[in-house]
PDB file of N, CA and C in Angstrom:
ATOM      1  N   UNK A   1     -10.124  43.089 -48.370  1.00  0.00           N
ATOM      2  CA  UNK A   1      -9.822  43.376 -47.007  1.00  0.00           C
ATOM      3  C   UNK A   1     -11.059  43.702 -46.200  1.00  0.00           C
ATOM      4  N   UNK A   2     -10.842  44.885 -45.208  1.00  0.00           N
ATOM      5  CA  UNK A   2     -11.950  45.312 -44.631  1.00  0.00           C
ATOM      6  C   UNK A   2     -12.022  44.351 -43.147  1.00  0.00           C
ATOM      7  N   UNK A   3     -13.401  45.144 -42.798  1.00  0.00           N
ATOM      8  CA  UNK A   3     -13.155  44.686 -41.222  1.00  0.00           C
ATOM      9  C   UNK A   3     -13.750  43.265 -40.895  1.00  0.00           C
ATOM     10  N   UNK A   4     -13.175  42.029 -40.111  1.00  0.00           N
ATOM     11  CA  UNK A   4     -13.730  40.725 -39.772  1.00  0.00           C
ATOM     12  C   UNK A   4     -15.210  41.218 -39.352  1.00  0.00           C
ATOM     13  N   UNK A   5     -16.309  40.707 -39.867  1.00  0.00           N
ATOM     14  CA  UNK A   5     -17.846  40.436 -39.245  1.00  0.00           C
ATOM     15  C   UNK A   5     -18.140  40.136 -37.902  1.00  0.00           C
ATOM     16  N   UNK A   6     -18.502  40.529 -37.236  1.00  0.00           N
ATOM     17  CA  UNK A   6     -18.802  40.235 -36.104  1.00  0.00           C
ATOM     18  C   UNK A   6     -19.396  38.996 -35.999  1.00  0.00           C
ATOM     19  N   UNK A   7     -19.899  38.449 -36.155  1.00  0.00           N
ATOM     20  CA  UNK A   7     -20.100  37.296 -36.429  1.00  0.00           C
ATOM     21  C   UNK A   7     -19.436  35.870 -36.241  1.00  0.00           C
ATOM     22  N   UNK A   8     -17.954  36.527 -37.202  1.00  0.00           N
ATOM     23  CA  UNK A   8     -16.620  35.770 -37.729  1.00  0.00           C
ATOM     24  C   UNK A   8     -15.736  35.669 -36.368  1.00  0.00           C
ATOM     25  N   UNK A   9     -15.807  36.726 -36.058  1.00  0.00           N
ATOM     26  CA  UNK A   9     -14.922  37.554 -34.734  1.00  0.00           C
ATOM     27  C   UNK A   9     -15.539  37.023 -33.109  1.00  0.00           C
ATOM     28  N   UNK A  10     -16.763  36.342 -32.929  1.00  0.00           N
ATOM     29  CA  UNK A  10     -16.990  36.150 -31.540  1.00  0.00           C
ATOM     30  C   UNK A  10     -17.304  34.369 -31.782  1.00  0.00           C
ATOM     31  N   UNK A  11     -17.050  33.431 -30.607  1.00  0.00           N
ATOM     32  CA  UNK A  11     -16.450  32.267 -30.810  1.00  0.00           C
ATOM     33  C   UNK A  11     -17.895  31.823 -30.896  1.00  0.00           C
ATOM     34  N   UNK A  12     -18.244  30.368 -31.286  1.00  0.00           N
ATOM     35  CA  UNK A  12     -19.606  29.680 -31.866  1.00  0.00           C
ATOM     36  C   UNK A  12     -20.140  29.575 -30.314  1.00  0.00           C
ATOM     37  N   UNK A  13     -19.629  28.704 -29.643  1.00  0.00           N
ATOM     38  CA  UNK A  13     -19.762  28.181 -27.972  1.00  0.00           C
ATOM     39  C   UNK A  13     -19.648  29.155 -26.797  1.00  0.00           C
ATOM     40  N   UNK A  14     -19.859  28.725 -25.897  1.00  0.00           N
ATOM     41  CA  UNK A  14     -19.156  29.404 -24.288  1.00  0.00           C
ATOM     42  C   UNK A  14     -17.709  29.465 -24.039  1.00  0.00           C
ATOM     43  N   UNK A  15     -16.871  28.786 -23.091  1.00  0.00           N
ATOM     44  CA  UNK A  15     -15.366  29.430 -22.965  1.00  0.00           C
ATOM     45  C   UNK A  15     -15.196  28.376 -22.108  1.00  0.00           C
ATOM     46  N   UNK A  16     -13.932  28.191 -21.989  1.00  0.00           N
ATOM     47  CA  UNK A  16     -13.258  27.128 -21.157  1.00  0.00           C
ATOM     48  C   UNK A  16     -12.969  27.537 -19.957  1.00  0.00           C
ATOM     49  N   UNK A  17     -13.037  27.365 -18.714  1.00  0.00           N
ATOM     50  CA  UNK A  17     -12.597  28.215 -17.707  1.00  0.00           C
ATOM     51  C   UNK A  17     -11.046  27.436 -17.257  1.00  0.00           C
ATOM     52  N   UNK A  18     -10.303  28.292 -17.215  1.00  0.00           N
ATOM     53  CA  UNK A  18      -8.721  27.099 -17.098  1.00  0.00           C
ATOM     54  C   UNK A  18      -8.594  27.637 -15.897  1.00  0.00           C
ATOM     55  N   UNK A  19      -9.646  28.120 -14.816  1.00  0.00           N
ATOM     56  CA  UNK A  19      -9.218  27.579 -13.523  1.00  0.00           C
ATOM     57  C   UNK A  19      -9.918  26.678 -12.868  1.00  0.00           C
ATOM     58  N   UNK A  20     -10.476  26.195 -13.272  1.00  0.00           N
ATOM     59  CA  UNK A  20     -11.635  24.486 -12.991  1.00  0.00           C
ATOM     60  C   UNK A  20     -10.587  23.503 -12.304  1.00  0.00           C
ATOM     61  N   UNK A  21     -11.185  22.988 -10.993  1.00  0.00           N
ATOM     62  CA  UNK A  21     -10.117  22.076 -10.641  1.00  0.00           C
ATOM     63  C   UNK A  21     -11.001  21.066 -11.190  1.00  0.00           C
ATOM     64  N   UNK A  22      -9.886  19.531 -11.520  1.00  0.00           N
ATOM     65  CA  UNK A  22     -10.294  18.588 -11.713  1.00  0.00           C
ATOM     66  C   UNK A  22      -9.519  17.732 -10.801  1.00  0.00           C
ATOM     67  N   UNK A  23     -10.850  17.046 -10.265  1.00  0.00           N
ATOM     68  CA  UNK A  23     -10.579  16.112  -8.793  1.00  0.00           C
ATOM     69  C   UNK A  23     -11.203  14.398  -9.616  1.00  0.00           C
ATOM     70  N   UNK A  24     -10.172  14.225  -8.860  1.00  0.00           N
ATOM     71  CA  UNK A  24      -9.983  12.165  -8.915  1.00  0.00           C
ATOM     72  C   UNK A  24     -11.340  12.031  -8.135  1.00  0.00           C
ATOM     73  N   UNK A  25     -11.984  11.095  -7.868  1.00  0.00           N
ATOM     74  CA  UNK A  25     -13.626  11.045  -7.710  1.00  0.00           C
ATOM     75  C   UNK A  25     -13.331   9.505  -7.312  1.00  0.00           C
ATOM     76  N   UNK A  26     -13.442   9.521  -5.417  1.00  0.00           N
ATOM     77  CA  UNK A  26     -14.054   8.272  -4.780  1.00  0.00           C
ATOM     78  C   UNK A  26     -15.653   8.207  -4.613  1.00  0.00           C
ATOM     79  N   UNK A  27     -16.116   7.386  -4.704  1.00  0.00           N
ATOM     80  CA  UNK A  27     -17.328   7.028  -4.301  1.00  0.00           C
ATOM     81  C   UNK A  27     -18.130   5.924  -2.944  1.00  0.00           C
ATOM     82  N   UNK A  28     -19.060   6.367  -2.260  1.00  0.00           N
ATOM     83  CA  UNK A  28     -18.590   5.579  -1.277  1.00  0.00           C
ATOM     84  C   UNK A  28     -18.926   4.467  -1.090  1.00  0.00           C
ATOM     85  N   UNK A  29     -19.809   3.708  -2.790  1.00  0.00           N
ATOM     86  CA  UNK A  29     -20.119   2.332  -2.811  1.00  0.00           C
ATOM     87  C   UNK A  29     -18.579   1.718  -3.553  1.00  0.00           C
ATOM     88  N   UNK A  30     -17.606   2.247  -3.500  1.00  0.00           N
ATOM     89  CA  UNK A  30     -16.743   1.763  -3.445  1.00  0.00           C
ATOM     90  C   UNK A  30     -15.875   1.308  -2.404  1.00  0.00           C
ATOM     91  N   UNK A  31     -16.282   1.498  -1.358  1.00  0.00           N
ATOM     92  CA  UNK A  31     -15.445   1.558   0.081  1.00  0.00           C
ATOM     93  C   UNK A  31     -16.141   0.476   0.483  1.00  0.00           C
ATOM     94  N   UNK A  32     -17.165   0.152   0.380  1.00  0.00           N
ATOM     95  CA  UNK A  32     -17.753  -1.006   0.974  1.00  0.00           C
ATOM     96  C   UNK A  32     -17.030  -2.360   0.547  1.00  0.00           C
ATOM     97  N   UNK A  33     -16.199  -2.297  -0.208  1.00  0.00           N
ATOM     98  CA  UNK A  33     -15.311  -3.251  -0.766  1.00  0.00           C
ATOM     99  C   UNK A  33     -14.772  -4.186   0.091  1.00  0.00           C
ATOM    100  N   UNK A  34     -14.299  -3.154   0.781  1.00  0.00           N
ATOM    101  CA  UNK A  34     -12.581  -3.143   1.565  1.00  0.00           C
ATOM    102  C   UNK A  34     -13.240  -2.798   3.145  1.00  0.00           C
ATOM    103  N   UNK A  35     -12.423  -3.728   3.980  1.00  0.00           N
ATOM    104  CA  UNK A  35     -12.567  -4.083   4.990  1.00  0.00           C
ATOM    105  C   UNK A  35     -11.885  -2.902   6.422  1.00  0.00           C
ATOM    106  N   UNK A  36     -11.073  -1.600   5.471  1.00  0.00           N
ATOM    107  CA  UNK A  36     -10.712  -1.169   5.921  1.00  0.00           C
ATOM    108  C   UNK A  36     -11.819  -0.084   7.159  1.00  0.00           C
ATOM    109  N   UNK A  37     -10.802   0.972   8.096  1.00  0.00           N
ATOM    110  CA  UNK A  37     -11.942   1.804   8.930  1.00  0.00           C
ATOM    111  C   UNK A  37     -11.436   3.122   8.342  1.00  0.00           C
ATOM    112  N   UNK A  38      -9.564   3.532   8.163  1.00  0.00           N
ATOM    113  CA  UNK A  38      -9.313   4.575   7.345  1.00  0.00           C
ATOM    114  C   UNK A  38      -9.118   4.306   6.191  1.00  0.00           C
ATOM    115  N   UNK A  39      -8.995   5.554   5.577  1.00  0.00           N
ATOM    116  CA  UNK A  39      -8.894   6.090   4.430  1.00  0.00           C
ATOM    117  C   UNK A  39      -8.156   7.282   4.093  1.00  0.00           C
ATOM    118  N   UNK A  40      -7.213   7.199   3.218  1.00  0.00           N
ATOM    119  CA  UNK A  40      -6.969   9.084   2.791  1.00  0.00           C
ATOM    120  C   UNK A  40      -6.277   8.821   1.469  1.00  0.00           C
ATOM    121  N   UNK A  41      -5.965   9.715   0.883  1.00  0.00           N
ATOM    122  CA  UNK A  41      -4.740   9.706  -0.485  1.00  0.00           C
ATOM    123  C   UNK A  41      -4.418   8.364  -1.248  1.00  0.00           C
ATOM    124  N   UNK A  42      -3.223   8.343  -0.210  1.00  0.00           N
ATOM    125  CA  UNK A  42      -2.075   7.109  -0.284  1.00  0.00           C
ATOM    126  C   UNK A  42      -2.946   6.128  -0.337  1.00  0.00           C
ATOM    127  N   UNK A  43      -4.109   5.798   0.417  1.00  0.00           N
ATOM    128  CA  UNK A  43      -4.555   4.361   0.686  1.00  0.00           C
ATOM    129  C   UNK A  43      -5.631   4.536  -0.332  1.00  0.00           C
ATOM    130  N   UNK A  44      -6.131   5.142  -0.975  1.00  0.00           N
ATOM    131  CA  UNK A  44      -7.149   5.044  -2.203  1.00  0.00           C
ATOM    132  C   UNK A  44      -6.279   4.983  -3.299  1.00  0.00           C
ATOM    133  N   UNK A  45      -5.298   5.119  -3.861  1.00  0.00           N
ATOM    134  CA  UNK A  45      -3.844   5.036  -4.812  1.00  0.00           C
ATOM    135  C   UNK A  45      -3.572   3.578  -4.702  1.00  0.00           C
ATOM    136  N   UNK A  46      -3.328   3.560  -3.499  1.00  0.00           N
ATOM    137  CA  UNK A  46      -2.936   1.977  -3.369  1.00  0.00           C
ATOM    138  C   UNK A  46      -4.093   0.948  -3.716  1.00  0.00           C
ATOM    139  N   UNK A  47      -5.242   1.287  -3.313  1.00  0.00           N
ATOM    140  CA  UNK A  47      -6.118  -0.003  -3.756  1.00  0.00           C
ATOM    141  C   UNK A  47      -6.519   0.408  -4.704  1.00  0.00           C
ATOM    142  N   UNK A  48      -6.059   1.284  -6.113  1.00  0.00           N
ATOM    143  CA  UNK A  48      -6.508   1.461  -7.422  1.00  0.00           C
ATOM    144  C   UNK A  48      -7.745   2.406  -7.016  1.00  0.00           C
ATOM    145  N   UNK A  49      -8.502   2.512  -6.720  1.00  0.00           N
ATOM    146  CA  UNK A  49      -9.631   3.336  -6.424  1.00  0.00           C
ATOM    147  C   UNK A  49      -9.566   4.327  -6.802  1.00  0.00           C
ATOM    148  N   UNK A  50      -8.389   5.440  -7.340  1.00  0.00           N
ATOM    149  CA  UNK A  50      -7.968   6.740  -8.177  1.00  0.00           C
ATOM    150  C   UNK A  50      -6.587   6.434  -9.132  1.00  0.00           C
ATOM    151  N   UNK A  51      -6.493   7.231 -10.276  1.00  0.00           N
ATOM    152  CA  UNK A  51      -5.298   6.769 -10.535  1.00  0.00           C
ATOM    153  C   UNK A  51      -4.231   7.646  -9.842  1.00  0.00           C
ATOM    154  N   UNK A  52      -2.726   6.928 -10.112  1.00  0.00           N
ATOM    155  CA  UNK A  52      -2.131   7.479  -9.427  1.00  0.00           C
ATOM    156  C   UNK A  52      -1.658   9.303  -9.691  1.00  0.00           C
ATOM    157  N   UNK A  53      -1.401   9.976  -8.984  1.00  0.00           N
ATOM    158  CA  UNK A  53      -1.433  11.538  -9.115  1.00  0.00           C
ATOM    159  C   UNK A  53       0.201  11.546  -9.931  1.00  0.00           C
ATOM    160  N   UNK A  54       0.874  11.881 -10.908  1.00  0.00           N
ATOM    161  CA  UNK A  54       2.087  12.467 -11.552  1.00  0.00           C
ATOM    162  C   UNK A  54       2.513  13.127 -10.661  1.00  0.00           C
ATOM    163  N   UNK A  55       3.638  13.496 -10.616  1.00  0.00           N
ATOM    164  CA  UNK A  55       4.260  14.663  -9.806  1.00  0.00           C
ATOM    165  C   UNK A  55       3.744  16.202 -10.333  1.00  0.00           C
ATOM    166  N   UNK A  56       3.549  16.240 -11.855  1.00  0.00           N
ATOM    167  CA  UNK A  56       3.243  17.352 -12.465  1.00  0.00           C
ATOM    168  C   UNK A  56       1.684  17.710 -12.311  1.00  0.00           C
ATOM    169  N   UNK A  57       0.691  16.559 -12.112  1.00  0.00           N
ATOM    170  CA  UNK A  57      -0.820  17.123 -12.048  1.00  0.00           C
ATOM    171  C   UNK A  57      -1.227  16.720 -10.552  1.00  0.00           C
ATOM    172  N   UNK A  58      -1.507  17.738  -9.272  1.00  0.00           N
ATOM    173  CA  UNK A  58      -1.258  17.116  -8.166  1.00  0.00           C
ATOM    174  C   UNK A  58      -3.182  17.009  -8.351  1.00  0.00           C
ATOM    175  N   UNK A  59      -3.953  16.173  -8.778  1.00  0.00           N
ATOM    176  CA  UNK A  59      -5.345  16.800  -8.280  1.00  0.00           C
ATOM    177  C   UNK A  59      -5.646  16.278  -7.036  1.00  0.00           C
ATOM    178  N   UNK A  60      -7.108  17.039  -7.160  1.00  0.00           N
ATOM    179  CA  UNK A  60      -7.373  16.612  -5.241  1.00  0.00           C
ATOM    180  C   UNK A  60      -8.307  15.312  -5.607  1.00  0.00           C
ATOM    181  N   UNK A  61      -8.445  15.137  -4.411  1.00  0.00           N
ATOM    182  CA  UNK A  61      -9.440  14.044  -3.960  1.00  0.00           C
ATOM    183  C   UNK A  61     -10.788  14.105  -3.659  1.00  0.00           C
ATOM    184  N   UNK A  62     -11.630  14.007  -4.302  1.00  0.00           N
ATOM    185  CA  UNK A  62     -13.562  14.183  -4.057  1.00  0.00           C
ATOM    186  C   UNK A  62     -13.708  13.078  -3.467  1.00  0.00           C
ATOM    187  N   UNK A  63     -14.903  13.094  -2.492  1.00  0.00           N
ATOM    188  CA  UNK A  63     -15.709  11.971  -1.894  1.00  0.00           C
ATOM    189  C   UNK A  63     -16.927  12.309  -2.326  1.00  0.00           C
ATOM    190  N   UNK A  64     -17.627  11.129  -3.018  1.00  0.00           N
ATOM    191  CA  UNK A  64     -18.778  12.142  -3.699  1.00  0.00           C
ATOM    192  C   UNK A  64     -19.925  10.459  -2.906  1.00  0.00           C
ATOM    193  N   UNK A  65     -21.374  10.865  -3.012  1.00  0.00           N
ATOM    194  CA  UNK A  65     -22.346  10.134  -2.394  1.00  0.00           C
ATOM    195  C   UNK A  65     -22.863   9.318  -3.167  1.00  0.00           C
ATOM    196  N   UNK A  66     -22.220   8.520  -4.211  1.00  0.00           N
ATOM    197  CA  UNK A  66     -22.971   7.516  -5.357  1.00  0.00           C
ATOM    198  C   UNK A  66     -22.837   6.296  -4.606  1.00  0.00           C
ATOM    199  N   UNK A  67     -24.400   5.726  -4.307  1.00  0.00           N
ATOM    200  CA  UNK A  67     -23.917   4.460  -3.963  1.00  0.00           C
ATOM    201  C   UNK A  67     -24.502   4.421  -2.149  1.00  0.00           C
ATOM    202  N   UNK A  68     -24.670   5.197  -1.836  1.00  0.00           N
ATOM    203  CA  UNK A  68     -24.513   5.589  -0.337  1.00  0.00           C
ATOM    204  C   UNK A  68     -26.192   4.727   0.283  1.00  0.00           C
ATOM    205  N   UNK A  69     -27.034   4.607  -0.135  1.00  0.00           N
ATOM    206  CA  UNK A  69     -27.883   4.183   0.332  1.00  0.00           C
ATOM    207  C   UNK A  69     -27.573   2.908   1.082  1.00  0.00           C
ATOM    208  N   UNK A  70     -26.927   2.090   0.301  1.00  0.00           N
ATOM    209  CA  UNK A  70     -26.632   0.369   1.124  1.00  0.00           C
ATOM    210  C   UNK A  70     -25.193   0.781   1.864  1.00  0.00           C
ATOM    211  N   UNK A  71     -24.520   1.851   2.126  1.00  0.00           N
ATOM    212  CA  UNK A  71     -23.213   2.391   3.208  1.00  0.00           C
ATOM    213  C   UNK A  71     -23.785   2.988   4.330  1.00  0.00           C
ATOM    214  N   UNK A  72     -23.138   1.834   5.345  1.00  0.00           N
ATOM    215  CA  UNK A  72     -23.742   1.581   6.412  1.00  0.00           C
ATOM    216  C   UNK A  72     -22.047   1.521   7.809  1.00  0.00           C
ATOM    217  N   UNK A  73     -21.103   1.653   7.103  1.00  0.00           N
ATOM    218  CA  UNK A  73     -19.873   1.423   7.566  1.00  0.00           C
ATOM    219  C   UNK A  73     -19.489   2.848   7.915  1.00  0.00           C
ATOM    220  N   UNK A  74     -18.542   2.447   9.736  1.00  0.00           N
ATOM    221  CA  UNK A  74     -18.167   3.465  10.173  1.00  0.00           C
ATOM    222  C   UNK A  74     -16.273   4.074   9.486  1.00  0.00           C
ATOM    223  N   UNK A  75     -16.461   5.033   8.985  1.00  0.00           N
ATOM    224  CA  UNK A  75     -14.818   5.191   7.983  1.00  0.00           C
ATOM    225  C   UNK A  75     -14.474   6.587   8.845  1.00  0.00           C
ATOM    226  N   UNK A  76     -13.005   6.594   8.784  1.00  0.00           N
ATOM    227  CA  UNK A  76     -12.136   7.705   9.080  1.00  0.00           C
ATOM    228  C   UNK A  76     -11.876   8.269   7.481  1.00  0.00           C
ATOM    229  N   UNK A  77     -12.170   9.132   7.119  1.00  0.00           N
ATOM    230  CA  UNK A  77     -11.529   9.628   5.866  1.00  0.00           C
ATOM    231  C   UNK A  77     -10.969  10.981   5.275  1.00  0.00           C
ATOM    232  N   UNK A  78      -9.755  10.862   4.841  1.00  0.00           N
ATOM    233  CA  UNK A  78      -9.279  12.147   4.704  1.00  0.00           C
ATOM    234  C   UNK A  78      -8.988  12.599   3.158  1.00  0.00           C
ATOM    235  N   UNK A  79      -9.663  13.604   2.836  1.00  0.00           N
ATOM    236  CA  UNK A  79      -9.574  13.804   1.226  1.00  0.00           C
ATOM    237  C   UNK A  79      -9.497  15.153   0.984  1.00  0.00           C
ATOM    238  N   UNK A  80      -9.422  15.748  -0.244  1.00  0.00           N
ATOM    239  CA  UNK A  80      -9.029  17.161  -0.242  1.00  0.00           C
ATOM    240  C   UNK A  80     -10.914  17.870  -0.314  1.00  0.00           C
ATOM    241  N   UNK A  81     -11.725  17.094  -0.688  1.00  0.00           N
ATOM    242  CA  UNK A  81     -13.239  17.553  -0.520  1.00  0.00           C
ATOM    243  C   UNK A  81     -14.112  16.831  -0.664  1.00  0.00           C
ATOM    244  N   UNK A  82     -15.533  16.855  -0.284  1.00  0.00           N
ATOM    245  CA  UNK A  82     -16.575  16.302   0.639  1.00  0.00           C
ATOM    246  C   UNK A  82     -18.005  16.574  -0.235  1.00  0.00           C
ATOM    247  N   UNK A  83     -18.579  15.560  -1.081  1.00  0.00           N
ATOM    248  CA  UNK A  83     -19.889  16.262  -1.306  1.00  0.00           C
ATOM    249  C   UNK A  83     -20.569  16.503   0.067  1.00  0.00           C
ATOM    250  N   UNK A  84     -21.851  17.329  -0.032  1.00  0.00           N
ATOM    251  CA  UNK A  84     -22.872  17.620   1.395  1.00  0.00           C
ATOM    252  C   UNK A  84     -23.022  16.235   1.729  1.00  0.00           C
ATOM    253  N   UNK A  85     -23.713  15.761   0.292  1.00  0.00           N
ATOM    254  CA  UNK A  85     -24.475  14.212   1.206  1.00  0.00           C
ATOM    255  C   UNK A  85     -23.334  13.460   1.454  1.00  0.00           C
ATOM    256  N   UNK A  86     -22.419  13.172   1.184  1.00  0.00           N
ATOM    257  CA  UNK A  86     -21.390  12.123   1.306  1.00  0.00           C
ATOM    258  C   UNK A  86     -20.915  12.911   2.794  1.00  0.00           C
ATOM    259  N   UNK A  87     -20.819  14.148   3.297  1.00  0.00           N
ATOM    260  CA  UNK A  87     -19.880  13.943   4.486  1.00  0.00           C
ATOM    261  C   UNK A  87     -20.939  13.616   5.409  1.00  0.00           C
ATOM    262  N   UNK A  88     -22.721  13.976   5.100  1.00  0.00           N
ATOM    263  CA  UNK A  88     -23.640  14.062   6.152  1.00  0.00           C
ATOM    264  C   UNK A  88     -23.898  12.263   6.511  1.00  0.00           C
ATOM    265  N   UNK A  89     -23.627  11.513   5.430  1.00  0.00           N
ATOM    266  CA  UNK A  89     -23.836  10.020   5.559  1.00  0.00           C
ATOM    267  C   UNK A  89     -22.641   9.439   6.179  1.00  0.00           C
ATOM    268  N   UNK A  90     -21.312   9.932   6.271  1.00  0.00           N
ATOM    269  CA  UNK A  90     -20.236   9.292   6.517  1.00  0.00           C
ATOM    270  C   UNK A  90     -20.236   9.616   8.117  1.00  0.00           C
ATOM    271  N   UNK A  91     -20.788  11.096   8.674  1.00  0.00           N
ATOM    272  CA  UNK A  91     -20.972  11.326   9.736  1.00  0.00           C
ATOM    273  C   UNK A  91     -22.025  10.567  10.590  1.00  0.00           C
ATOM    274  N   UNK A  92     -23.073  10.377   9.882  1.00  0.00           N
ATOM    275  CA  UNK A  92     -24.498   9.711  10.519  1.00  0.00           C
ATOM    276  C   UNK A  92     -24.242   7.931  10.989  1.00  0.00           C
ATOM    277  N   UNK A  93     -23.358   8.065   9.855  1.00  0.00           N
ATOM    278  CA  UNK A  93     -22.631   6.422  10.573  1.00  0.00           C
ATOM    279  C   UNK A  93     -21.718   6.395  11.589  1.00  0.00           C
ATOM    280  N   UNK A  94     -21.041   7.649  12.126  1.00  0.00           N
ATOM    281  CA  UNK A  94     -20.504   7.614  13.402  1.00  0.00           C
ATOM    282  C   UNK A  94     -19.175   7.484  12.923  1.00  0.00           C
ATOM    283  N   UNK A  95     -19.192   7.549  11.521  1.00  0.00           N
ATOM    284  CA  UNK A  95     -17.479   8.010  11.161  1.00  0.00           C
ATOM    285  C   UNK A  95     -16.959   9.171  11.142  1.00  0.00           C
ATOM    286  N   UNK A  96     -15.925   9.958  10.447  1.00  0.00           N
ATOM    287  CA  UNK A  96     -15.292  11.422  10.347  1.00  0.00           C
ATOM    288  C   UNK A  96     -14.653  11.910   9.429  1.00  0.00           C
ATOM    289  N   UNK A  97     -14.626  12.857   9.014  1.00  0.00           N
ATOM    290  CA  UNK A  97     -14.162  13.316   7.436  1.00  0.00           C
ATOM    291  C   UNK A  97     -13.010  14.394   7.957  1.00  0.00           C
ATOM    292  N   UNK A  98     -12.134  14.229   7.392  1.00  0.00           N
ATOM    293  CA  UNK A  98     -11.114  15.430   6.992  1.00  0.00           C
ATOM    294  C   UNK A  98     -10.695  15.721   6.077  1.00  0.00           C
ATOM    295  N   UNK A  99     -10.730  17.175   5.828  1.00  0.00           N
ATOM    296  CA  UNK A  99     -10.493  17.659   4.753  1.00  0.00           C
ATOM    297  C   UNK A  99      -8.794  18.174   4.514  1.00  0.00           C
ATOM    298  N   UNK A 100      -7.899  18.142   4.112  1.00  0.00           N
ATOM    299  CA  UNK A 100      -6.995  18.120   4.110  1.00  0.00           C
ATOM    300  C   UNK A 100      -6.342  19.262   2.849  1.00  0.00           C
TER     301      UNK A 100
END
């Protein structure tokens, strides 16, 4: 018997944090695709661009800046969040971001 080792008793790694959101991830050399000017949810679902959300896992929506150097297109877009550079490039093109 006797007492667990301390050692035995504290975990090998760091810790999981189970309040981490995990967001579906547009990019905006993906938008250059599509001929469209908006964007939000529904219309990134629809052209495959995220998969679709379950009723049970609602995640949000990232706009993240991969790709952004040759994006040059003016977009309306509405998502649940905004990297810095992705909303400062989407703005500089004379488009608009909402966060929703």
């Amino acid at each position: 018997g006797g007492q667990m080792p301390l050692q035995r008793r504290v975990p090998k790694r760091g810790f999981t944090n189970i309040f981490k959101k995990q967001y579906r991830i547009v990019n905006l050399k993906q938008l250059l695709a599509f001929e469209d000017e908006e964007f939000d949810i529904e219309k990134f679902e629809a052209l495959n661009l995220i998969r679709k959300a379950k009723a049970r896992e609602k995640a949000p929506v990232k706009v993240l800046a991969k790709g952004a150097e040759e994006f040059n297109k003016k977009v309306k877009i509405k998502a649940n969040a905004f990297s810095k550079t992705a909303k400062e490039i989407i703005e500089k093109n004379g488009g608009s971001v909402e966060v929703i």
